[in-house]
PDB file of N, CA and C in Angstrom:
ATOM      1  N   UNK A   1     110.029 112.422 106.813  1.00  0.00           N
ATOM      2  CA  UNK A   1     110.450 111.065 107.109  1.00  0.00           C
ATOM      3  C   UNK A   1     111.770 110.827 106.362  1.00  0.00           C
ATOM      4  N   UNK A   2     113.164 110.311 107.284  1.00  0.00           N
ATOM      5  CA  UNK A   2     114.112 110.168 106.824  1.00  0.00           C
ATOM      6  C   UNK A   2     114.261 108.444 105.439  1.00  0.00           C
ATOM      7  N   UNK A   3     115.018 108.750 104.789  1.00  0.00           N
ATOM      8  CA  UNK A   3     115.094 107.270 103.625  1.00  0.00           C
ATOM      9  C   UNK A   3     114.836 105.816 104.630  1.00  0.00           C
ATOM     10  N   UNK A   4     115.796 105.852 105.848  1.00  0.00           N
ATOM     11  CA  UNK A   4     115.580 104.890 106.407  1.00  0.00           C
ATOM     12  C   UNK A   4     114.666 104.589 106.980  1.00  0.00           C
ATOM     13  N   UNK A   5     113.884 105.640 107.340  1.00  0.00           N
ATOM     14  CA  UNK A   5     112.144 105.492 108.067  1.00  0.00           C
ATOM     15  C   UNK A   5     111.550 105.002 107.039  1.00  0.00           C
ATOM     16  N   UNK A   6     111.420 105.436 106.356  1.00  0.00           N
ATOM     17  CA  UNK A   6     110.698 104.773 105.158  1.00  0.00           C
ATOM     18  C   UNK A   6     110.925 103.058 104.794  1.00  0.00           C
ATOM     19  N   UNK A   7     112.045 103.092 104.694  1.00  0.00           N
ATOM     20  CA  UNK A   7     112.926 102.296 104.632  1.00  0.00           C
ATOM     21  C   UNK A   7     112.107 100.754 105.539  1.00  0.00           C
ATOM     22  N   UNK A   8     112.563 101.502 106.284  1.00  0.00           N
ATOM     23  CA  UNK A   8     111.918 100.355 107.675  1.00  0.00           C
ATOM     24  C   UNK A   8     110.573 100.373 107.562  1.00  0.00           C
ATOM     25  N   UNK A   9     109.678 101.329 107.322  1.00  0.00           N
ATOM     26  CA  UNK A   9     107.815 101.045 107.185  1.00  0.00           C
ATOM     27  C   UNK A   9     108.102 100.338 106.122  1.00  0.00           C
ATOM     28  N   UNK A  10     108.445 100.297 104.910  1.00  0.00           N
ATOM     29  CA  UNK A  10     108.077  99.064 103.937  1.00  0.00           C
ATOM     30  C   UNK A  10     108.462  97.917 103.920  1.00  0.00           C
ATOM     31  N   UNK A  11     110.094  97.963 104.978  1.00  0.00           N
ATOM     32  CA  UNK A  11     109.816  96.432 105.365  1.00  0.00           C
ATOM     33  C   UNK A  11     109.035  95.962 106.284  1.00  0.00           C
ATOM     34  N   UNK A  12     108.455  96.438 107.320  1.00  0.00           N
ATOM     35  CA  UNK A  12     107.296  96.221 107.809  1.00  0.00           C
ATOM     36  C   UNK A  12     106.661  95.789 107.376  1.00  0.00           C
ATOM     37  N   UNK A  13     105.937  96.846 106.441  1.00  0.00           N
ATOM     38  CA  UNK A  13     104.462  96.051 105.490  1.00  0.00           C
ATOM     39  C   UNK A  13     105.422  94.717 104.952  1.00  0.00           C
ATOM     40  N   UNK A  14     105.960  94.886 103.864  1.00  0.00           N
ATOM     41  CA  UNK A  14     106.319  93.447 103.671  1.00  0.00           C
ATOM     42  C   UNK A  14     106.414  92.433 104.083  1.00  0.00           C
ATOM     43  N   UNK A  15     107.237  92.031 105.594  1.00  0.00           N
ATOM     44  CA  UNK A  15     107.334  91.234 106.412  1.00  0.00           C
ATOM     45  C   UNK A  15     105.373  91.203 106.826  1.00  0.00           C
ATOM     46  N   UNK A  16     104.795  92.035 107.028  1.00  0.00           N
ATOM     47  CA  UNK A  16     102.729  91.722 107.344  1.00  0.00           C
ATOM     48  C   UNK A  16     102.464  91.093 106.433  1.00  0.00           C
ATOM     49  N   UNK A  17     102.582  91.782 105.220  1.00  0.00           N
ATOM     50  CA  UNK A  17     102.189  91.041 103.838  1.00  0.00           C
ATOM     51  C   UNK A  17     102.332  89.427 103.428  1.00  0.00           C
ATOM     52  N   UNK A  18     103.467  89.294 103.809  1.00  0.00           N
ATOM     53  CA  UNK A  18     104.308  87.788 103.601  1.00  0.00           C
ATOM     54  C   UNK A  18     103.486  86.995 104.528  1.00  0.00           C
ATOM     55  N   UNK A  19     103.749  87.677 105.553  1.00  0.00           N
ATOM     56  CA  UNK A  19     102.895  86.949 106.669  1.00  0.00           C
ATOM     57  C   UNK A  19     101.604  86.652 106.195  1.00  0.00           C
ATOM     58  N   UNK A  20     100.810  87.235 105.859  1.00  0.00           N
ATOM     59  CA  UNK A  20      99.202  86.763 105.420  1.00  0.00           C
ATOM     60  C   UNK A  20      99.696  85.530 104.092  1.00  0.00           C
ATOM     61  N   UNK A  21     100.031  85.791 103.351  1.00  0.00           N
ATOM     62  CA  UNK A  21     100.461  84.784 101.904  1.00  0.00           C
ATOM     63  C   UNK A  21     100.838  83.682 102.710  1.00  0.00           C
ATOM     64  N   UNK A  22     101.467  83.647 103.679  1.00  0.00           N
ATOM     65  CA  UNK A  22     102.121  82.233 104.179  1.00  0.00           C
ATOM     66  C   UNK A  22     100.972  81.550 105.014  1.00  0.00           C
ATOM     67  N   UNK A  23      99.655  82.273 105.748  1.00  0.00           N
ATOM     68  CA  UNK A  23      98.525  81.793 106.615  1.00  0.00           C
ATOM     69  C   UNK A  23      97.718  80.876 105.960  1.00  0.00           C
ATOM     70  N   UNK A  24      98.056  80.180 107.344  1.00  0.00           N
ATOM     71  CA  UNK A  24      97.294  78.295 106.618  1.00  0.00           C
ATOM     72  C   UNK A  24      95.466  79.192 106.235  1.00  0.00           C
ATOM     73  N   UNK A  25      94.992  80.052 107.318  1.00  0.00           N
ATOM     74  CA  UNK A  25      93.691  80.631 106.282  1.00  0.00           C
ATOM     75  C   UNK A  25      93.444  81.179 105.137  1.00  0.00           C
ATOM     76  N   UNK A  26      94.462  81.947 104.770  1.00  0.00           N
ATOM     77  CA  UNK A  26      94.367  82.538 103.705  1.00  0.00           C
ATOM     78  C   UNK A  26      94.880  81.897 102.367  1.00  0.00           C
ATOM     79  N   UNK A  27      96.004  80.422 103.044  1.00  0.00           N
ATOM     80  CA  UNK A  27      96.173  79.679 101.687  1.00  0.00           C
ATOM     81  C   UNK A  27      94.188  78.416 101.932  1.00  0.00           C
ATOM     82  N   UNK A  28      93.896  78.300 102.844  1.00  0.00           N
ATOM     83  CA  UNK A  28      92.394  77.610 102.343  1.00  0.00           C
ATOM     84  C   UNK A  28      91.685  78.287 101.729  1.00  0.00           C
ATOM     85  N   UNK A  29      91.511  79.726 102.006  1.00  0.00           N
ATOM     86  CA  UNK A  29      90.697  80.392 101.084  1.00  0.00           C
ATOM     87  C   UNK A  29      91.242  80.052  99.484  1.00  0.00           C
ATOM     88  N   UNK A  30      92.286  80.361  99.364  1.00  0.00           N
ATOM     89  CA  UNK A  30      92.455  80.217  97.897  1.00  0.00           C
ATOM     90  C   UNK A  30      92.160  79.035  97.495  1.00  0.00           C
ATOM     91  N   UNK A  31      93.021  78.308  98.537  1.00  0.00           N
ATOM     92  CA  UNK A  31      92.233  76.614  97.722  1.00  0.00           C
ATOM     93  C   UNK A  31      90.884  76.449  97.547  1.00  0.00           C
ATOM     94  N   UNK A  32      90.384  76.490  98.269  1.00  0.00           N
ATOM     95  CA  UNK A  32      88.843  76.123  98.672  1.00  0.00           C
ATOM     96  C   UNK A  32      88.187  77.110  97.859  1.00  0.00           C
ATOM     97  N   UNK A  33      88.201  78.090  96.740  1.00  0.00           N
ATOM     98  CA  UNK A  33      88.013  78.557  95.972  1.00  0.00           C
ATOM     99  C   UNK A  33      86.619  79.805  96.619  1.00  0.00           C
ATOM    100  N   UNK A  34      86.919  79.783  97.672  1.00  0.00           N
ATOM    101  CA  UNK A  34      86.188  80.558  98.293  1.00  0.00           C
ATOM    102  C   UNK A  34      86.442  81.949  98.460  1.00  0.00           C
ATOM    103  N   UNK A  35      87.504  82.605  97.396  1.00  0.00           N
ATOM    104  CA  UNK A  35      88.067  83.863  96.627  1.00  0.00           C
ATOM    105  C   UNK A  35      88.147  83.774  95.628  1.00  0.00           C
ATOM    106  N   UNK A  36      88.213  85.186  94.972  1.00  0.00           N
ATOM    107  CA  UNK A  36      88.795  84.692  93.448  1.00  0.00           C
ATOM    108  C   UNK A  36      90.090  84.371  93.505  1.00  0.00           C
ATOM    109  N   UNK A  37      90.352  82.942  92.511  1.00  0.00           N
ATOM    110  CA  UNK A  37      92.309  82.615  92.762  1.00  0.00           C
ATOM    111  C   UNK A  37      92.981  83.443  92.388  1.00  0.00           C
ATOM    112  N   UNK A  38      92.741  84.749  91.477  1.00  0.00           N
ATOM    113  CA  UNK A  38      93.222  85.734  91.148  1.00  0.00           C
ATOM    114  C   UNK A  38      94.206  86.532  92.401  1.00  0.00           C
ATOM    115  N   UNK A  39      93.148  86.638  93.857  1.00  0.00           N
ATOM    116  CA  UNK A  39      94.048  86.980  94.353  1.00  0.00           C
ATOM    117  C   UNK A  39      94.983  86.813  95.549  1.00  0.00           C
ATOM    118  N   UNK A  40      95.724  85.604  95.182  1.00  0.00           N
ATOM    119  CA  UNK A  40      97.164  84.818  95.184  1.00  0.00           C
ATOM    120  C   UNK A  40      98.295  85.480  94.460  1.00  0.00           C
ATOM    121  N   UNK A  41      97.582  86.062  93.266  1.00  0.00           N
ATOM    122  CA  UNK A  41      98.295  86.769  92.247  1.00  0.00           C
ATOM    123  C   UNK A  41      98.394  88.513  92.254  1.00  0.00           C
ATOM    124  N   UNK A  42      97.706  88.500  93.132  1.00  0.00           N
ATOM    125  CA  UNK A  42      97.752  89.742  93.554  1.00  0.00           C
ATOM    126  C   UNK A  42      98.419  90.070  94.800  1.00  0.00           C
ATOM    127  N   UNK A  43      98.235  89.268  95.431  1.00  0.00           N
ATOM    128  CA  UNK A  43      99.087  89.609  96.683  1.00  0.00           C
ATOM    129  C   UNK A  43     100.673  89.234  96.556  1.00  0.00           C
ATOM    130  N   UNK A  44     100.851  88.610  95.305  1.00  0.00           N
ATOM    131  CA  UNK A  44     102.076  88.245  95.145  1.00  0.00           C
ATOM    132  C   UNK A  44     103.019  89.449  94.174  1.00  0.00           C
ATOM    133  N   UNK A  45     101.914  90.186  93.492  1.00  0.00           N
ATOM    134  CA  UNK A  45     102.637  91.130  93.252  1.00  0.00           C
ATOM    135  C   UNK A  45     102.420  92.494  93.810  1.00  0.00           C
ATOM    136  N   UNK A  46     101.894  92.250  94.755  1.00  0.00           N
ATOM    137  CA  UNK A  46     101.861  93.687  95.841  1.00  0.00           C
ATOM    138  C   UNK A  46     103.420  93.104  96.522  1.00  0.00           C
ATOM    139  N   UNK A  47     103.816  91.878  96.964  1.00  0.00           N
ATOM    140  CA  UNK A  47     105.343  91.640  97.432  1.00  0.00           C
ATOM    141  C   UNK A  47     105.918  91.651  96.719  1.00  0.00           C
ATOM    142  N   UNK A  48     106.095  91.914  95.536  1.00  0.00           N
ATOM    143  CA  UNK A  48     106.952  91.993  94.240  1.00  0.00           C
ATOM    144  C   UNK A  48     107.203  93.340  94.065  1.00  0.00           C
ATOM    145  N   UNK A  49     106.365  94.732  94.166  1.00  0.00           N
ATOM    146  CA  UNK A  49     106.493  95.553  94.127  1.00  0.00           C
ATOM    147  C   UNK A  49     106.612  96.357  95.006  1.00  0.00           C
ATOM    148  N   UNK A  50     106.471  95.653  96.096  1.00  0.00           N
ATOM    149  CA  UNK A  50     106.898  96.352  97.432  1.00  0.00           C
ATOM    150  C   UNK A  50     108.735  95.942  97.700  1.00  0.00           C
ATOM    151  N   UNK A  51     108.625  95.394  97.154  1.00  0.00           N
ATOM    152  CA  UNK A  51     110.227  94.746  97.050  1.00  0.00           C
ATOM    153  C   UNK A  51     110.854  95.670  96.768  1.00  0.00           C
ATOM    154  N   UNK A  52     110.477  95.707  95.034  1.00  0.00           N
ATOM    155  CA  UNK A  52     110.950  96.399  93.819  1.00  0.00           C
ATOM    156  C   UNK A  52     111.447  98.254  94.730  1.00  0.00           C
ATOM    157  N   UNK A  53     110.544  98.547  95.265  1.00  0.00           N
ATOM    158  CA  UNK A  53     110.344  99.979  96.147  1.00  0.00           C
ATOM    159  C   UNK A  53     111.353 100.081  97.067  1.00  0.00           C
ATOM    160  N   UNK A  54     111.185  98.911  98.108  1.00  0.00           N
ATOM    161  CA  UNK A  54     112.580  98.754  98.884  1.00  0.00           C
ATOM    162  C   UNK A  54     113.831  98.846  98.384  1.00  0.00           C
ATOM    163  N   UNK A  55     114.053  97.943  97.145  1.00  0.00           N
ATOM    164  CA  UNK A  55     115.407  98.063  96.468  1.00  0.00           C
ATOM    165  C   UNK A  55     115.825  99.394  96.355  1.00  0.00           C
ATOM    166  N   UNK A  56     114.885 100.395  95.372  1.00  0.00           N
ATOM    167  CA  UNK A  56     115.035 101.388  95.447  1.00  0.00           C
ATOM    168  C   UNK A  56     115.696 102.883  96.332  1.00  0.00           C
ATOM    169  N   UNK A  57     114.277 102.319  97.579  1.00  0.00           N
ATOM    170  CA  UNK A  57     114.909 103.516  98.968  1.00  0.00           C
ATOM    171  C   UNK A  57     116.420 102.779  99.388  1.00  0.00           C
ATOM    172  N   UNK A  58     116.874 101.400  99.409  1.00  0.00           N
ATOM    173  CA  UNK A  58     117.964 100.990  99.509  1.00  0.00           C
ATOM    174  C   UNK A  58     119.279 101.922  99.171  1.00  0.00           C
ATOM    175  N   UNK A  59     118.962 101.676  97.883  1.00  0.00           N
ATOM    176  CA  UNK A  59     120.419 102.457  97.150  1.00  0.00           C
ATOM    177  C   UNK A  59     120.304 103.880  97.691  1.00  0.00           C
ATOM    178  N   UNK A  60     119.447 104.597  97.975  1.00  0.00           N
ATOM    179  CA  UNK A  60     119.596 106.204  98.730  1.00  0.00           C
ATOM    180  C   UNK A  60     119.852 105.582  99.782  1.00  0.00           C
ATOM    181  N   UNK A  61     119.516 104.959 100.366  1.00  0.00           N
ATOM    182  CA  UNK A  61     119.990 104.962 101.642  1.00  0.00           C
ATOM    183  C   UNK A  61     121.805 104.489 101.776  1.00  0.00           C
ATOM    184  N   UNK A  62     122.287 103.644 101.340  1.00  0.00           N
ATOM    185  CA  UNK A  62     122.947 103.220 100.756  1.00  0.00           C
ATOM    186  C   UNK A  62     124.210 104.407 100.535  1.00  0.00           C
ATOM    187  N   UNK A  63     123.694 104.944  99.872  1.00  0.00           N
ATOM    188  CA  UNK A  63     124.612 106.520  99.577  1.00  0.00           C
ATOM    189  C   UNK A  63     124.369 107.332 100.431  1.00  0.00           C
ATOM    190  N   UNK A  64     123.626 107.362 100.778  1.00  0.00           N
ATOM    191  CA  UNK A  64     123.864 108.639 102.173  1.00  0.00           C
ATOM    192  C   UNK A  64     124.553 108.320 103.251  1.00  0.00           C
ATOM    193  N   UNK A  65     124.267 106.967 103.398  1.00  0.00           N
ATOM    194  CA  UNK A  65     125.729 106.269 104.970  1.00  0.00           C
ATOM    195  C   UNK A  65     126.332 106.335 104.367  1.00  0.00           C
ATOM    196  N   UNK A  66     126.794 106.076 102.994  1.00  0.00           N
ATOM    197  CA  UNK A  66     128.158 105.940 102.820  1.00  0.00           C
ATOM    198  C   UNK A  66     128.848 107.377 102.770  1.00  0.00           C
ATOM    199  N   UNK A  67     128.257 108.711 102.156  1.00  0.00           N
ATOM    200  CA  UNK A  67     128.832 110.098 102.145  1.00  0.00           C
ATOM    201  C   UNK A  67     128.967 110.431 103.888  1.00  0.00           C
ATOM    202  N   UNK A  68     127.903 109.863 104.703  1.00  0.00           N
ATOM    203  CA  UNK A  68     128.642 110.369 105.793  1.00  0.00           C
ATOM    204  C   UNK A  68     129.230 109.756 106.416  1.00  0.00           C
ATOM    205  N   UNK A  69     129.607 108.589 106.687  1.00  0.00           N
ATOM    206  CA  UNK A  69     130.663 107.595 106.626  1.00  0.00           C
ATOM    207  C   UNK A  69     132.480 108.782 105.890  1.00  0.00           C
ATOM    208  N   UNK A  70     132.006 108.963 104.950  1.00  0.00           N
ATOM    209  CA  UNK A  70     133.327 109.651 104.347  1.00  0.00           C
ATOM    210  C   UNK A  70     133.423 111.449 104.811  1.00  0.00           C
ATOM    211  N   UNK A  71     132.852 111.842 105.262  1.00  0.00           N
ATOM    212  CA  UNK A  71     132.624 113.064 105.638  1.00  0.00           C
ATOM    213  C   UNK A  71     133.433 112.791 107.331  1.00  0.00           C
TER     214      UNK A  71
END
């Protein structure tokens, strides 16, 4: 799998991920205490670190258009 494949599956998940955190069900569950509130806090740093990952494959990716860009 090339940087940018990758690249693109984790913004995927991310953009799914976000999507559930933002669902009027899944914010009642938390309210309505019908989860543990814990995980609000968890799903917030599964997008925090899925981020963090993206940034990452970014900068390779990042440098490799740009060397063949100059090539």
């Amino acid at each position: 799998m090339e940087p940018i494949e990758i690249l693109n599956q984790f913004n995927s998940c991310y953009l799914e991920i976000q999507t559930i955190a933002q669902n009027e069900n899944w914010l009642l569950l938390i309210t309505g205490k019908r989860i543990d509130p814990e995980a609000a806090t968890h799903l917030a740093d599964v997008l925090h670190y899925l981020g963090e990952a993206m940034g990452c494959v970014e900068e390779i990716v990042e440098v490799k258009f740009n060397q063949e860009t100059e090539s």
